[in-house]
Protein backbone atom coordinates (compact mmCIF):
# COMPACT_ATOMS: atom_id res chain seq x y z
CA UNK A 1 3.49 25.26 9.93
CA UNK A 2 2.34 25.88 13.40
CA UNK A 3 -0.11 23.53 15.60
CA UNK A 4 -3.02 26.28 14.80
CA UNK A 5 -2.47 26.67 11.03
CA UNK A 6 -2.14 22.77 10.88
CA UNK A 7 -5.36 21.80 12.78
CA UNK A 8 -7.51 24.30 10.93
CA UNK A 9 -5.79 23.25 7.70
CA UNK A 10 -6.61 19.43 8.53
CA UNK A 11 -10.78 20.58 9.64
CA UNK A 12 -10.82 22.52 6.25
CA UNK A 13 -9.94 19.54 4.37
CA UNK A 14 -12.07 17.71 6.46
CA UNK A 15 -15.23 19.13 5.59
CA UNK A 16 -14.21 19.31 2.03
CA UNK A 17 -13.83 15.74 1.47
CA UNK A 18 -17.05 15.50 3.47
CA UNK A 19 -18.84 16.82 1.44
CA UNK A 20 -17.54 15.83 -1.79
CA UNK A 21 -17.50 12.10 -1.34
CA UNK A 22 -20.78 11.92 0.57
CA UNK A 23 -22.15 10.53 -2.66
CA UNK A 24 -20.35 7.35 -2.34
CA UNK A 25 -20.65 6.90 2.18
CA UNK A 26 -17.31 9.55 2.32
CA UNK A 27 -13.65 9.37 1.94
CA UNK A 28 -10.54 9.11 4.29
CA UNK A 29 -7.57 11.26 4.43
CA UNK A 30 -4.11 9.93 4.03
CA UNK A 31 -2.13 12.38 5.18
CA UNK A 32 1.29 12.37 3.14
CA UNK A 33 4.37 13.08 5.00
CA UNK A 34 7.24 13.10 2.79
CA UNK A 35 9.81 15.81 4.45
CA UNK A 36 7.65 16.42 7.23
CA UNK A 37 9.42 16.23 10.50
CA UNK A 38 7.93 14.07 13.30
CA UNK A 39 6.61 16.36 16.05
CA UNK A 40 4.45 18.31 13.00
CA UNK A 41 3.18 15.05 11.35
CA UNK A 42 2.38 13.97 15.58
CA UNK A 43 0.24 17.28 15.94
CA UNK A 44 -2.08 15.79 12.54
CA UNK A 45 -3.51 13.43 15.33
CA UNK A 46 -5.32 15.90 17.17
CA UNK A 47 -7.14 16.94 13.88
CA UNK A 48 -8.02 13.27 13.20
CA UNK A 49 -5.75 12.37 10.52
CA UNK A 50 -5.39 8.44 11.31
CA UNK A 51 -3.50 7.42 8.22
CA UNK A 52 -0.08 8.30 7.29
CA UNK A 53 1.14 7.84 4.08
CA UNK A 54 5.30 7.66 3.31
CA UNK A 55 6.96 7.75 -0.60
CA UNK A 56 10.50 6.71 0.80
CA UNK A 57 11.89 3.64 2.61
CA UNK A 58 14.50 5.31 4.19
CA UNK A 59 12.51 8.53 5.44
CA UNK A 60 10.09 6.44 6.33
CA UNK A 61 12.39 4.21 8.62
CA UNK A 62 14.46 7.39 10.13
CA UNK A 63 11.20 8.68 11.99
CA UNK A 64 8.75 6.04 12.10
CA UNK A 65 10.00 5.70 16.19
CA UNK A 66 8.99 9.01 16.52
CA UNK A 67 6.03 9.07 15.39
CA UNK A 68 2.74 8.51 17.20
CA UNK A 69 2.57 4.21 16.95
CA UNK A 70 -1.49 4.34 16.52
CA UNK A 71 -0.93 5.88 13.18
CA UNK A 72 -1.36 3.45 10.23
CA UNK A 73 1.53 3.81 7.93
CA UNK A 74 1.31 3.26 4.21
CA UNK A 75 4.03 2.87 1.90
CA UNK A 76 2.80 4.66 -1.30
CA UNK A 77 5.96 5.20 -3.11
CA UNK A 78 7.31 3.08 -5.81
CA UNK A 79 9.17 -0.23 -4.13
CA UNK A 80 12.28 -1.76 -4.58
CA UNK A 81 11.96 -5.68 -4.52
CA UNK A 82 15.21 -5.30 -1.95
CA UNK A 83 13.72 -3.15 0.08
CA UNK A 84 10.32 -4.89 1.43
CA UNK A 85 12.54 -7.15 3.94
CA UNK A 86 13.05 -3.34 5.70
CA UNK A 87 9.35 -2.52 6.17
CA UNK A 88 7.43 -5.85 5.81
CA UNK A 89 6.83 -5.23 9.97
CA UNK A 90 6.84 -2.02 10.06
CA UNK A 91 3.71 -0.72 7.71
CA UNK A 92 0.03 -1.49 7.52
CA UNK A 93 -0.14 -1.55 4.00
CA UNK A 94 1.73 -1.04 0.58
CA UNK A 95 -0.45 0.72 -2.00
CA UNK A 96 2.37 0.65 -4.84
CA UNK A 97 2.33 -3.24 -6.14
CA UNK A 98 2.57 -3.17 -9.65
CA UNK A 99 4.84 -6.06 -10.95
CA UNK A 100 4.80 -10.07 -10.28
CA UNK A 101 8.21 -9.67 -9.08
CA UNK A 102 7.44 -7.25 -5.91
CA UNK A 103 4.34 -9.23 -5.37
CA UNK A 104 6.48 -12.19 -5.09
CA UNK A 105 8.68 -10.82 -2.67
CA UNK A 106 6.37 -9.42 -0.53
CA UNK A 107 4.47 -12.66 -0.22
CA UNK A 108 7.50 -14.60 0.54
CA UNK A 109 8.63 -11.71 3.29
CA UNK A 110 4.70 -11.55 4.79
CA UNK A 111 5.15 -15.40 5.28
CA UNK A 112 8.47 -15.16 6.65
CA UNK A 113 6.79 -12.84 9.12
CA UNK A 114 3.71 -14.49 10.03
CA UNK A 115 1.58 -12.32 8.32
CA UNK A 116 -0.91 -11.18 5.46
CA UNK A 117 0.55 -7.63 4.10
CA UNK A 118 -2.67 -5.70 3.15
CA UNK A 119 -1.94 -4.24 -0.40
CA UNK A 120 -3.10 -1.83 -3.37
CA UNK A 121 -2.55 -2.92 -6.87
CA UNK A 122 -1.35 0.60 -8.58
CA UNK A 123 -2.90 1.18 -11.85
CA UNK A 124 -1.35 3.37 -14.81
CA UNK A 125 -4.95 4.50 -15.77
CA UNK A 126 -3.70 7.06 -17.97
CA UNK A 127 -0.62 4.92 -19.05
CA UNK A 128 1.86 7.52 -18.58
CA UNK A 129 5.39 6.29 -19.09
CA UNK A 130 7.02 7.36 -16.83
CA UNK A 131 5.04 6.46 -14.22
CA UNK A 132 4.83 3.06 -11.99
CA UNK A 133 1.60 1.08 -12.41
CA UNK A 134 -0.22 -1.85 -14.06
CA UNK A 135 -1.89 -1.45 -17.78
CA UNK A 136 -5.89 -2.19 -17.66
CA UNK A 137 -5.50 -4.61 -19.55
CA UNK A 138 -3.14 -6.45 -17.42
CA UNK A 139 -5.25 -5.88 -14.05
CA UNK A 140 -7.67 -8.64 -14.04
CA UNK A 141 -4.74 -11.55 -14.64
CA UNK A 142 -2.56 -10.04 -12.54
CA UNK A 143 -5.40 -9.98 -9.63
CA UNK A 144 -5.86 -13.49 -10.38
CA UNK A 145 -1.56 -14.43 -9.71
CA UNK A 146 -1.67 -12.73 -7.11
CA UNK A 147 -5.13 -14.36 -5.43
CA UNK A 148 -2.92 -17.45 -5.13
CA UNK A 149 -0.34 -16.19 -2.34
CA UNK A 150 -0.90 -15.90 1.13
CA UNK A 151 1.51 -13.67 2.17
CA UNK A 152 -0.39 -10.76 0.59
CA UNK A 153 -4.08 -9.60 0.58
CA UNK A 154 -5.46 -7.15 -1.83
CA UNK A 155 -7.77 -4.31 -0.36
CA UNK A 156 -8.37 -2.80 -3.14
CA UNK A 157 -6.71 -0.20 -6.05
CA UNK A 158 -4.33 3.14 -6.06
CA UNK A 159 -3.47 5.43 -8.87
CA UNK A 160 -1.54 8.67 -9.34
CA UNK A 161 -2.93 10.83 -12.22
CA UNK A 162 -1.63 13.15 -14.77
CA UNK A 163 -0.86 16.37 -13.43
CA UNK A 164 -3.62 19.14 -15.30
CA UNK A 165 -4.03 22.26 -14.11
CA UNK A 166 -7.36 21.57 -14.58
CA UNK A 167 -8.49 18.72 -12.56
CA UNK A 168 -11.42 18.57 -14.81
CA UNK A 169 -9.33 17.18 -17.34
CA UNK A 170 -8.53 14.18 -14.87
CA UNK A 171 -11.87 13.42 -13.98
CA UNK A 172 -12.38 10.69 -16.92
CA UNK A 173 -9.36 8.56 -15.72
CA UNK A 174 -11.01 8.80 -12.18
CA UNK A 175 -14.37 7.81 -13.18
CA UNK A 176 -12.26 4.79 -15.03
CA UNK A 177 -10.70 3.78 -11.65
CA UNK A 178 -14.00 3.52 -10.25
CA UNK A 179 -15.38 1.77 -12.34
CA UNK A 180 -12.71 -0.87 -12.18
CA UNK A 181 -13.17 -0.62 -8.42
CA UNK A 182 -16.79 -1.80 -8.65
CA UNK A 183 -16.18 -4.06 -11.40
CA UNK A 184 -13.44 -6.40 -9.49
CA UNK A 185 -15.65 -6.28 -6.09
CA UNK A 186 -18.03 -8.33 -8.28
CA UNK A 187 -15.26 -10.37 -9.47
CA UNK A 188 -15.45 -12.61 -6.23
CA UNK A 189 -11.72 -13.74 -6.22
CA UNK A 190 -10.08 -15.47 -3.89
CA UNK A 191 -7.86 -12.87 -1.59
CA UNK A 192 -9.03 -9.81 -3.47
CA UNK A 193 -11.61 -7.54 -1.68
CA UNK A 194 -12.40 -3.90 -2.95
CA UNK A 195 -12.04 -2.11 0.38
CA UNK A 196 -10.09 1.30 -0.81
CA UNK A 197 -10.07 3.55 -3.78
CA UNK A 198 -7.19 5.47 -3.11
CA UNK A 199 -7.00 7.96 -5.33
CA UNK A 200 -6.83 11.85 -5.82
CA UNK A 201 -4.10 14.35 -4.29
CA UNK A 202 -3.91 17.73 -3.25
CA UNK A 203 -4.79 19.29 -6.66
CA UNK A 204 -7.40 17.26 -7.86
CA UNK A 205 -8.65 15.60 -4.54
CA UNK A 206 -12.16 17.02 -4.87
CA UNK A 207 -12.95 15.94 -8.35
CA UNK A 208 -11.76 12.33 -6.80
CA UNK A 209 -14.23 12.45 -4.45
CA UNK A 210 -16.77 13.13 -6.40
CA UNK A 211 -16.02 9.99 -8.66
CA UNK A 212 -15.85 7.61 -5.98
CA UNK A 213 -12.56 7.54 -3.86
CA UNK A 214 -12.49 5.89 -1.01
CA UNK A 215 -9.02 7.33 0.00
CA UNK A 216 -7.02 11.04 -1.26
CA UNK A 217 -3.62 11.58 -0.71
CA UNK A 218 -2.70 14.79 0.63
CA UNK A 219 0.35 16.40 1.42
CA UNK A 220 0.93 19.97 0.67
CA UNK A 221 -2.79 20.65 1.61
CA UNK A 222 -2.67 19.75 4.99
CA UNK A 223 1.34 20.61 5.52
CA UNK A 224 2.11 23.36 3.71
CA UNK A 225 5.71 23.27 1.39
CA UNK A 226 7.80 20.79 1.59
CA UNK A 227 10.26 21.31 5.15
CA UNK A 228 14.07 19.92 3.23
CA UNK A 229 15.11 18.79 0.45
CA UNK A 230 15.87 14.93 0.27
């Protein structure tokens, strides 16, 4: 996609998510950039994407020199427990922890570091099996473990939906989220503030907005296809 296609793209998008989340003080765009080489994802700066977020360590790792350093980069991909030594200095925050055991291992690495990894707790609203994420029932005490470690501090709450090719049908399990979301802000535990909703993608973005995200993920929308296959 070229510089011009991109930037109108990104103000397109812009506006849309304006307008949509205005309702709830608006939403920010994370711009996903799986298979997007550097120099494109570099020219998403001029049309005020901030926020970058990667699925894969070792994409993320093979450009992240080349990429413009006052981008925040999230990790939003599912994380392997061996892999958070690799990027526990190298992102701003990891929306995908949804076990004890990464939690653990992030909290020892952060410490290691000398520093407090901001973090989303995934949630498997829809409880899809095959996907990553932490039951509702499970979200409160597993808050509460991970309240206790230093190494760590949750911002808030991610989740990927079903796919529908209606995004109507979604909108329940994003009203859900929300709810959640302003539930645990009122919670008042220790380590655990309710900064970021991050929820909603390219295809259902819109109806995300309008149910209270704080944060969409989009890709395709503001990149076009996918550039190689990884």
């Amino acid at each position: 996609m070229n510089r011009e296609d991109l930037l109108k793209n990104i103000a397109e998008w812009r506006e849309k998510i304006g307008n949509a989340s205005a309702k709830w003080g608006g939403a920010e765009i994370c711009g996903v950039s799986k298979t997007i080489d550097p120099e494109t994802i570099n020219l998403a700066w001029e049309g005020g994407i901030r926020t970058l977020g990667e699925n894969r360590v070792q994409e993320l790792l093979g450009k992240l020199d080349a990429l413009n350093p006052e981008y925040r980069i999230h990790l939003i991909g599912q994380l392997q427990t061996n892999k958070v030594k690799s990027i526990i200095d190298r992102v701003d925050m990891i929306q995908s922890v949804d076990r004890d055991a990464l939690a653990i291992e992030i909290d020892r690495r952060a410490k290691a570091a000398g520093r407090a990894m901001p973090v989303l707790v995934q949630v498997n609203i829809a409880r899809e099996p095959q996907k990553a994420g932490i039951a509702e029932e499970q979200l409160l005490p597993f808050l509460e473990r991970l309240s206790g470690m230093e190494g760590l501090r949750v911002e808030g709450l991610m989740a990927i939906m079903p796919i529908a090719e209606d995004p109507e049908a979604v909108r329940p399990y994003f009203r859900r989220m929300r709810a959640w979301f302003d539930r645990l802000r009122d919670a008042d535990l220790p380590n655990v503030r309710m900064n970021t909703l991050s929820m909603g993608m390219s295809d259902d973005c819109l109806v995300a907005c309008e149910e209270g995200a704080t944060m969409v993920r989009l890709g395709r929308a503001l990149f076009g296809a996918r550039q190689y296959n990884t």
